[in-house]
N, C-alpha and C. Protein backbone atom coordinates (compact mmCIF):
# COMPACT_ATOMS: atom_id res chain seq x y z
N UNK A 1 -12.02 8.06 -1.18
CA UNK A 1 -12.00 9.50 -1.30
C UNK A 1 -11.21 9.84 -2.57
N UNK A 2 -11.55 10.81 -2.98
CA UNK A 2 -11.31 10.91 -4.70
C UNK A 2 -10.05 12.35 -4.04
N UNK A 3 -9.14 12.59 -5.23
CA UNK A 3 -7.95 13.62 -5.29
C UNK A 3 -8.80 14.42 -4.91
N UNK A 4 -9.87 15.26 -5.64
CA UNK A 4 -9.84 16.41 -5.35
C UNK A 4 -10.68 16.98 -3.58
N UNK A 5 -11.19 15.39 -3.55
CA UNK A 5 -11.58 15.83 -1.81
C UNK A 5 -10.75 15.79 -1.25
N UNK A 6 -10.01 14.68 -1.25
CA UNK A 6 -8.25 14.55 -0.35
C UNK A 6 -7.86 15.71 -0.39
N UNK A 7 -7.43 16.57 -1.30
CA UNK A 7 -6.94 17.69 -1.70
C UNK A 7 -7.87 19.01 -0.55
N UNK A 8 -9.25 18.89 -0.72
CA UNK A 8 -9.55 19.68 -0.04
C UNK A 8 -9.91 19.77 1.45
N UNK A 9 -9.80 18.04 2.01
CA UNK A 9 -9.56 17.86 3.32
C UNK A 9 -8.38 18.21 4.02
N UNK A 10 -6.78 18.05 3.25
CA UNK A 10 -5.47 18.31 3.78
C UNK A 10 -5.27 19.87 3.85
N UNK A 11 -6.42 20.21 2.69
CA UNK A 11 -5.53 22.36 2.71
C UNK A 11 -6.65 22.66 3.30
N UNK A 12 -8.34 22.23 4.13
CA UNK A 12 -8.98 22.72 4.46
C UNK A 12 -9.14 23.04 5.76
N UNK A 13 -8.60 21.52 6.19
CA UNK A 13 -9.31 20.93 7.54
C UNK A 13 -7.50 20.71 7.95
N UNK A 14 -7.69 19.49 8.21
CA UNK A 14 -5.71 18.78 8.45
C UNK A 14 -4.69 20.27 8.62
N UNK A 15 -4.46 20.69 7.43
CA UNK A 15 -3.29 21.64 7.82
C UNK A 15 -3.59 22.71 8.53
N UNK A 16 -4.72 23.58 8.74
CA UNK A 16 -5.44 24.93 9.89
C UNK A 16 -5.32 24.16 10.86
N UNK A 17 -5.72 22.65 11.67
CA UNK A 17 -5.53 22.26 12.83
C UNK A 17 -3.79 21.65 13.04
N UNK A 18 -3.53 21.34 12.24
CA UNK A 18 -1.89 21.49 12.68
C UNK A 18 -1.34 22.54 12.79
N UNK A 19 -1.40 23.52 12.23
CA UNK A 19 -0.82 24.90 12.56
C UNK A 19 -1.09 25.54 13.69
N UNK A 20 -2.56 25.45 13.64
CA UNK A 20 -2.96 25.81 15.47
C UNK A 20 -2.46 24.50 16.29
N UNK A 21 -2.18 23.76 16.30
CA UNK A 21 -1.34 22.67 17.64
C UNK A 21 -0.38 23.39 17.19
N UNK A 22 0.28 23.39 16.39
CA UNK A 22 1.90 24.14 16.44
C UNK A 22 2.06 25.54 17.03
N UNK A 23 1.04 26.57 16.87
CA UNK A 23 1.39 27.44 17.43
C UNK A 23 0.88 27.29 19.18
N UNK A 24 0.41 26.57 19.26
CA UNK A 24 -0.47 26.64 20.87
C UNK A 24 1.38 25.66 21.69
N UNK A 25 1.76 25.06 20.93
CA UNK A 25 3.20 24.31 21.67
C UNK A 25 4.20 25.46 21.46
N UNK A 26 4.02 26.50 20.23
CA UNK A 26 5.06 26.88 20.23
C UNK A 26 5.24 28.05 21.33
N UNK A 27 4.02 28.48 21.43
CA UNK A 27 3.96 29.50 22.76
C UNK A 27 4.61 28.86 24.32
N UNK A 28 4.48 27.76 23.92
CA UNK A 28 4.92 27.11 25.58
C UNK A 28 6.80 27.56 25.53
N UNK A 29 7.51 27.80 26.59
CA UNK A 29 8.85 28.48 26.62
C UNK A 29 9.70 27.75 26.23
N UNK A 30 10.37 26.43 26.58
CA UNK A 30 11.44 25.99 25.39
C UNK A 30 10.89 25.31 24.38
N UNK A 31 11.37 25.27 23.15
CA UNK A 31 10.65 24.81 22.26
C UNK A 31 11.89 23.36 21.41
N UNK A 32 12.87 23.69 22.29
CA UNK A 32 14.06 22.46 22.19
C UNK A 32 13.82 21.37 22.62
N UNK A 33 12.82 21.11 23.58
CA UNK A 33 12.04 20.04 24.18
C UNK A 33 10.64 20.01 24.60
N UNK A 34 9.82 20.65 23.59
CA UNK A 34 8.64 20.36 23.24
C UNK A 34 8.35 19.70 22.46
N UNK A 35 7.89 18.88 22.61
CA UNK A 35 7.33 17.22 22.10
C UNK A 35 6.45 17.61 20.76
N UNK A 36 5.14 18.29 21.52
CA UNK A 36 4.62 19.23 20.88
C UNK A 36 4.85 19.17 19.84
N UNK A 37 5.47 20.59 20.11
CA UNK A 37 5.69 21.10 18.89
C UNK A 37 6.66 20.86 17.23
N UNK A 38 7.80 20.10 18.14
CA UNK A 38 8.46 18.78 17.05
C UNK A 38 7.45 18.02 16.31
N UNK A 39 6.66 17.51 16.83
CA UNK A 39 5.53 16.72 16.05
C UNK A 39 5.12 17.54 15.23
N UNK A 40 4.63 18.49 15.61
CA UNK A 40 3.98 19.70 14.55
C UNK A 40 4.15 19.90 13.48
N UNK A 41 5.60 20.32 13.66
CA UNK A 41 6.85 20.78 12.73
C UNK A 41 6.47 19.57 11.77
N UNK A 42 6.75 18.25 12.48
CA UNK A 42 6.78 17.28 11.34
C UNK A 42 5.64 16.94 10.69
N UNK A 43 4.71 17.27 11.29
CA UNK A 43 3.07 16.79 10.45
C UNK A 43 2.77 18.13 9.11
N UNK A 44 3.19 19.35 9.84
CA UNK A 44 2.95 20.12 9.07
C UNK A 44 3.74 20.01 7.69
N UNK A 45 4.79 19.40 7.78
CA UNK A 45 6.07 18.84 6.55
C UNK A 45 5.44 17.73 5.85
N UNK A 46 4.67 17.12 6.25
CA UNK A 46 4.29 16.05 5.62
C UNK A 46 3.10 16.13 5.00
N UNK A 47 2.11 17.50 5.60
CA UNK A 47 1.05 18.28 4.76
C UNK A 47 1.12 18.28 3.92
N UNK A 48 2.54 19.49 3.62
CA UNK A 48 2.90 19.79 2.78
C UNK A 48 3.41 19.42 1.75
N UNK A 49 3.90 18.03 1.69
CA UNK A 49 4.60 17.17 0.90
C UNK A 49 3.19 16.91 -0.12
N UNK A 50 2.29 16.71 0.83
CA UNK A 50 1.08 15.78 0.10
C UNK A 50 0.13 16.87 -0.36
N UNK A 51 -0.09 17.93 -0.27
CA UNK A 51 -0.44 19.00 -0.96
C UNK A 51 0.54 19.49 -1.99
N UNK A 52 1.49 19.41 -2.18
CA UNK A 52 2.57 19.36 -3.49
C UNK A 52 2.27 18.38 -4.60
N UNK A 53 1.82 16.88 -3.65
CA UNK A 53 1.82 15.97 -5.03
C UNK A 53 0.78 15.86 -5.90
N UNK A 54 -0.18 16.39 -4.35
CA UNK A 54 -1.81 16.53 -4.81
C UNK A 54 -2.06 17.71 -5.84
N UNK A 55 -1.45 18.31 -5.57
CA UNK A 55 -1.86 19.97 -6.48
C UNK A 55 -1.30 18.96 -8.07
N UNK A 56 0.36 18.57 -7.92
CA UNK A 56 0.57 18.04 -9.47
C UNK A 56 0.15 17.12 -9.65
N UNK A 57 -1.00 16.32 -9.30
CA UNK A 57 -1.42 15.27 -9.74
C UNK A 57 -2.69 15.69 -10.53
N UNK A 58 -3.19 16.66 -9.70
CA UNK A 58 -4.80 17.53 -10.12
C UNK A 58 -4.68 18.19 -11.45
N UNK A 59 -3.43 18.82 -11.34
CA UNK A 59 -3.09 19.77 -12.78
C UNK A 59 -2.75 19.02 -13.77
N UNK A 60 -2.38 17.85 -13.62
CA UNK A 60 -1.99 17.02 -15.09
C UNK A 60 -3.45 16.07 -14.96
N UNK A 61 -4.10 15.83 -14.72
CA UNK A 61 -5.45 15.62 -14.72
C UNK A 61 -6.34 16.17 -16.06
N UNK A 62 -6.97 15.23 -16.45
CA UNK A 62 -7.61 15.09 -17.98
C UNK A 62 -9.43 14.64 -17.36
N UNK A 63 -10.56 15.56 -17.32
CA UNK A 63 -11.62 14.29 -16.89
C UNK A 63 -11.95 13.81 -18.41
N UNK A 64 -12.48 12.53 -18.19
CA UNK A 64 -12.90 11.29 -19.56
C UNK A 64 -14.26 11.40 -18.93
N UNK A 65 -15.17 12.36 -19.81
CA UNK A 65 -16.48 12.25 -19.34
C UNK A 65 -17.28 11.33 -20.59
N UNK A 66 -17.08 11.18 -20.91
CA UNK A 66 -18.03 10.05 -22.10
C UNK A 66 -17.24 9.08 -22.54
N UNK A 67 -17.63 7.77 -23.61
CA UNK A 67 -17.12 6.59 -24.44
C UNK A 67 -16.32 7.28 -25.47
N UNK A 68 -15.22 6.70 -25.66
CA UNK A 68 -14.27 6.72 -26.85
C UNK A 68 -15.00 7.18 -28.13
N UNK A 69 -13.96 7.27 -29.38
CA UNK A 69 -14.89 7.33 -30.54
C UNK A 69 -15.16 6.12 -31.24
N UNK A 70 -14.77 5.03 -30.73
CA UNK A 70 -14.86 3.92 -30.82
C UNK A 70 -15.11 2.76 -29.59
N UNK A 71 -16.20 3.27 -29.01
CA UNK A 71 -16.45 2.02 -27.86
C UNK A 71 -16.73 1.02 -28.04
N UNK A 72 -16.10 0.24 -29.18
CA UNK A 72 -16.06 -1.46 -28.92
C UNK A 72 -14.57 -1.83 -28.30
N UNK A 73 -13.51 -1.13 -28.39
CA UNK A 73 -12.48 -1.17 -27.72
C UNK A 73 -12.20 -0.72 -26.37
N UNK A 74 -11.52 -1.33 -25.84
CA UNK A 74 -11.30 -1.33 -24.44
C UNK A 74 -10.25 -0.21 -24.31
N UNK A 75 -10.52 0.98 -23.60
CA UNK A 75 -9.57 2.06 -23.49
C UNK A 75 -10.00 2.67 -21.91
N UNK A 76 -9.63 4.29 -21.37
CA UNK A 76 -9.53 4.60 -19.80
C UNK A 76 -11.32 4.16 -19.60
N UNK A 77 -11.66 3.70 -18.96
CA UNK A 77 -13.20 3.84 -18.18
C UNK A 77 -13.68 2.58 -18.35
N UNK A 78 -13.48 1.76 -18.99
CA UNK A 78 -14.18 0.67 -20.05
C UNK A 78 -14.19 -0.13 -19.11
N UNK A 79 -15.66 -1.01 -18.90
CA UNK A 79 -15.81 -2.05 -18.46
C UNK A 79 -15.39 -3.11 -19.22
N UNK A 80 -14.79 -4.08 -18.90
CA UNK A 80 -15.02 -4.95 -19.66
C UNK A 80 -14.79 -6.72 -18.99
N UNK A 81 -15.13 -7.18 -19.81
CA UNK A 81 -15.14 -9.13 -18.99
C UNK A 81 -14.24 -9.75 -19.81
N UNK A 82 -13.49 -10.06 -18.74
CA UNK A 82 -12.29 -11.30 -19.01
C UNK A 82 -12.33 -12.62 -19.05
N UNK A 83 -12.69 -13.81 -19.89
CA UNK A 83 -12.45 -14.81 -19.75
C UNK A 83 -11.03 -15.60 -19.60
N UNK A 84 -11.23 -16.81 -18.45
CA UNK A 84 -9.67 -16.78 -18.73
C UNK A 84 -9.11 -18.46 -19.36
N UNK A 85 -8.42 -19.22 -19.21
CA UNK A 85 -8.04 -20.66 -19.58
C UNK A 85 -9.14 -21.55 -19.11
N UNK A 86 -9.22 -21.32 -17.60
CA UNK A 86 -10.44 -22.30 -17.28
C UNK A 86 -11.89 -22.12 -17.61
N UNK A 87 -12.42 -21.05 -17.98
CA UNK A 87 -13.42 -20.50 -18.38
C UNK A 87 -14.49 -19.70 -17.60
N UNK A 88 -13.47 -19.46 -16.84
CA UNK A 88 -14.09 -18.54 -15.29
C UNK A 88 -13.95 -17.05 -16.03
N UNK A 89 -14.90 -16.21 -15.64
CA UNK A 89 -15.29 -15.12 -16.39
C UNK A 89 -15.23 -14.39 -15.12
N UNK A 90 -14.30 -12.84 -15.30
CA UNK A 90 -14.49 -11.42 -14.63
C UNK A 90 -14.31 -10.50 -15.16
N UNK A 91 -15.33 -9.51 -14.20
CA UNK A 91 -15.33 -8.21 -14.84
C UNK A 91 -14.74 -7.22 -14.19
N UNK A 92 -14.20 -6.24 -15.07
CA UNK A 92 -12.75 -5.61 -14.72
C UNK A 92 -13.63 -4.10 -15.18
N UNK A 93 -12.42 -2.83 -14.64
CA UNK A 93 -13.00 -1.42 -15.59
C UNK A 93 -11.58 -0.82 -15.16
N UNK A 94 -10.86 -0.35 -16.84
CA UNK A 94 -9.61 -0.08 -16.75
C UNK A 94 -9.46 1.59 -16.10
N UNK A 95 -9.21 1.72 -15.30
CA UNK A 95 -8.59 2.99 -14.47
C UNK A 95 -7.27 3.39 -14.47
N UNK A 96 -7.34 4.75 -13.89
CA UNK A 96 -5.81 5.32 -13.95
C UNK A 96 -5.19 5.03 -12.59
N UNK A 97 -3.62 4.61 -12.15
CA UNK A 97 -3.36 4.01 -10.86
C UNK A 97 -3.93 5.09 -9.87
N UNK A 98 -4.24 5.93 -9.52
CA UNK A 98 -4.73 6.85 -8.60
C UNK A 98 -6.17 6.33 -8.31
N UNK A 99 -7.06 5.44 -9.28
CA UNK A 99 -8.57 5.05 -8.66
C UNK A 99 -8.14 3.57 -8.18
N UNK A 100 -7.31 2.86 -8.71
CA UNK A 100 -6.89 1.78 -8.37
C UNK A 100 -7.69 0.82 -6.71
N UNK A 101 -7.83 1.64 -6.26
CA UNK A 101 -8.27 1.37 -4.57
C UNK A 101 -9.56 1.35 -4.33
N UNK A 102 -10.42 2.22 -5.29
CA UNK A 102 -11.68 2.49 -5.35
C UNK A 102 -12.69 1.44 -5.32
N UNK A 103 -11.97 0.00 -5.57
CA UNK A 103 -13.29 -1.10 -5.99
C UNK A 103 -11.98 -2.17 -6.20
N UNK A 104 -12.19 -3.68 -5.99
CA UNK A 104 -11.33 -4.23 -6.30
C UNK A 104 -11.29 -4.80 -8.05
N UNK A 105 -12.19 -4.68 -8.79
CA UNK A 105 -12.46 -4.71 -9.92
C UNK A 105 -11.81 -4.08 -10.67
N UNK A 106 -11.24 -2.56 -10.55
CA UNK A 106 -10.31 -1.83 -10.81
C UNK A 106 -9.30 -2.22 -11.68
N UNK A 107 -8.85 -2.24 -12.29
CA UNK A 107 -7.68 -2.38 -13.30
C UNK A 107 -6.51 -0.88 -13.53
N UNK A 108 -5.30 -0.91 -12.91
CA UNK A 108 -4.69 0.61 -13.38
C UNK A 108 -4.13 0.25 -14.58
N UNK A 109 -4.29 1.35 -15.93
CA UNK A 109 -3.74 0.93 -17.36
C UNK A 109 -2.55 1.14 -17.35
N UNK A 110 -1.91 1.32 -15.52
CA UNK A 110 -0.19 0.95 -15.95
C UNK A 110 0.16 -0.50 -15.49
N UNK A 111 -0.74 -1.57 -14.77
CA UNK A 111 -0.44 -2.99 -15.14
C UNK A 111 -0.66 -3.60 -16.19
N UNK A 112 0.30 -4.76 -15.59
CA UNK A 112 0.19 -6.09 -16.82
C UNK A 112 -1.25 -5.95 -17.59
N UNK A 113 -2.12 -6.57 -16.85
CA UNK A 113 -3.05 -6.79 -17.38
C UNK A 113 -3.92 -5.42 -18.41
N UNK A 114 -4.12 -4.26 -17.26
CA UNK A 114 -3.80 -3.25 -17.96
C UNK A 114 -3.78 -2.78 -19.50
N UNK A 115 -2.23 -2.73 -19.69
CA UNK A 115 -1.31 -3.03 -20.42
C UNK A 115 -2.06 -3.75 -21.93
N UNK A 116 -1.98 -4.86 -21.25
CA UNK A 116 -2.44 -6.03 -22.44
C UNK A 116 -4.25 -5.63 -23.07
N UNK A 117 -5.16 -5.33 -22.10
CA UNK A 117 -6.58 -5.30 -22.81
C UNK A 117 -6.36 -3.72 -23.52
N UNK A 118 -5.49 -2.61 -23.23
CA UNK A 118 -5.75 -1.60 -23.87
C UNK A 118 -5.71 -1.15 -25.57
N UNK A 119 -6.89 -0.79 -26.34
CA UNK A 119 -7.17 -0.88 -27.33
C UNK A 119 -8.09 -1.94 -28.19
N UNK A 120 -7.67 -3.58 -27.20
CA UNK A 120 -8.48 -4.71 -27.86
C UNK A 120 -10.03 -4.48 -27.69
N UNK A 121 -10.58 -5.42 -28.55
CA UNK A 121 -12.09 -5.31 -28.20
C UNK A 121 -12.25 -6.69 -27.87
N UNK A 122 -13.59 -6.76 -28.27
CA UNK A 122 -14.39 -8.04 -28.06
C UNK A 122 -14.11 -8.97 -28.89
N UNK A 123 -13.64 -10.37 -28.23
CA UNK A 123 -13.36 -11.57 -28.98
C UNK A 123 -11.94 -11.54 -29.17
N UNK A 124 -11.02 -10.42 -28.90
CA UNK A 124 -9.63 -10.54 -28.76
C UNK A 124 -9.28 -11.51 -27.50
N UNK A 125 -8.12 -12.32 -28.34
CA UNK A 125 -7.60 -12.95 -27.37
C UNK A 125 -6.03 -11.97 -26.63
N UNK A 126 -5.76 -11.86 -25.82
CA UNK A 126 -4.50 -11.33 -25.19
C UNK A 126 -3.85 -12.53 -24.09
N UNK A 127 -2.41 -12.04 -23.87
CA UNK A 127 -1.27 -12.76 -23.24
C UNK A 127 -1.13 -11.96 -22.33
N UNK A 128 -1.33 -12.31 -21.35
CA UNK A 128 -0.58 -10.96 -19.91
C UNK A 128 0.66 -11.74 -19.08
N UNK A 129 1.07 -10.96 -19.47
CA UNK A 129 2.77 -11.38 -18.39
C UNK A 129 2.78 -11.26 -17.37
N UNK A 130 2.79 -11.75 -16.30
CA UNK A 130 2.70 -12.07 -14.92
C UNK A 130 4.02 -12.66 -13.72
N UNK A 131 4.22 -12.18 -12.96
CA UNK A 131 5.01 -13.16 -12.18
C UNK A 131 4.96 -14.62 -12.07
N UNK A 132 3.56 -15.29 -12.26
CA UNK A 132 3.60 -16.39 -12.21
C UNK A 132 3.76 -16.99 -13.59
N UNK A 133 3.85 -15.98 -14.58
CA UNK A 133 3.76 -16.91 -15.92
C UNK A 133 2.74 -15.80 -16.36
N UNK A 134 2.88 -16.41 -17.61
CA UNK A 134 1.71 -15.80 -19.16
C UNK A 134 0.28 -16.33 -18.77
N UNK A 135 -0.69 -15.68 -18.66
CA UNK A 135 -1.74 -16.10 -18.44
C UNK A 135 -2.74 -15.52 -20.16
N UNK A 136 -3.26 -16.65 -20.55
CA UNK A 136 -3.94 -16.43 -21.94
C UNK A 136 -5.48 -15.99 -21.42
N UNK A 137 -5.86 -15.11 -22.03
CA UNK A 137 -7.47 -14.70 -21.75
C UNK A 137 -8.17 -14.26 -22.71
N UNK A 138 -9.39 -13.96 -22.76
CA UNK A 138 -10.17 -13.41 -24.43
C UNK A 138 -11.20 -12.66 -23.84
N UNK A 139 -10.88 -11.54 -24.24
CA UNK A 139 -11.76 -10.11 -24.10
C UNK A 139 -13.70 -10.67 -24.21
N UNK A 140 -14.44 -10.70 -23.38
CA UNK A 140 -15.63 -11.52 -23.73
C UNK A 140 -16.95 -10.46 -23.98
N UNK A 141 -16.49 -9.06 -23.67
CA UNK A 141 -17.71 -7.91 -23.94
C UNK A 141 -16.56 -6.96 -23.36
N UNK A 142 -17.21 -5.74 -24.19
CA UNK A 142 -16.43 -4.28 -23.35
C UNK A 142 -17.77 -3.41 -23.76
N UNK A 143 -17.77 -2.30 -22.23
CA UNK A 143 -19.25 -1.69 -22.50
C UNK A 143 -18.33 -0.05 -21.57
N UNK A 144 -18.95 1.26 -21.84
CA UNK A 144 -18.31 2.23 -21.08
C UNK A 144 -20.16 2.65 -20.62
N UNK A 145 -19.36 3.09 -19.19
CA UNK A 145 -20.96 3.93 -18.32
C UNK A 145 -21.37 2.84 -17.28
């Protein structure tokens, strides 16, 4: 599910049915030991938290609807194939950490790897720093769409 549906499932759907459970507990007479409605309280807080981050995540939001002015380089959208030491070949498409989840192919351009293919093109070799060590690889095609 992409931000702006998330966004419109939590302020559409999610928070109108928590508010109605909250008010249907809060009508019940003590409300110091309504289970209820404590839950409420707290789901509705946690709506809200995530409709805060969602709204500033949406507003600093840029869409990248076409290729660079230079699509032989690897920049936001770019497919591209990684060869690596052994000569095992994958294909990656650099994203922003928010699509990250979308596909495991995914790349966010705030990792290592990330990091390292952004700007190179084709036939660049790059170094990615890793927990396990430097892993050497060479950019083997980059294509956007």
């Amino acid at each position: 599910m992409g931000l702006r549906a998330e966004f419109g499932d939590v302020w559409r759907v999610q928070q109108p049915d928590v508010t109605k459970a909250e008010d249907d507990a809060a009508a019940k007479i003590d409300r110091t030991e309504n289970a209820e409605y404590c839950d409420g309280k707290k789901q509705l807080a946690a709506i809200d938290r995530r409709v805060r981050f969602l709204r500033k995540r949406l507003d600093g939001m840029r869409v990248v609807d076409g290729p660079p002015s230079d699509p032989s380089k690897v920049y936001f959208g770019a497919w591209f194939e990684l060869g690596d030491e052994t000569g095992a070949c994958r294909e990656h498409r650099l994203v922003g950490p928010d699509e990250v989840g979308f596909d495991p192919r995914y790349i966010s351009m705030d990792a290592p790897l990330g990091r390292a293919v952004l700007g190179k093109r084709s036939g660049d070799e790059i170094v990615v720093r890793t927990p396990e060590g430097e892993r050497h690889c060479e950019i083997m095609s980059v294509r956007y769409g």
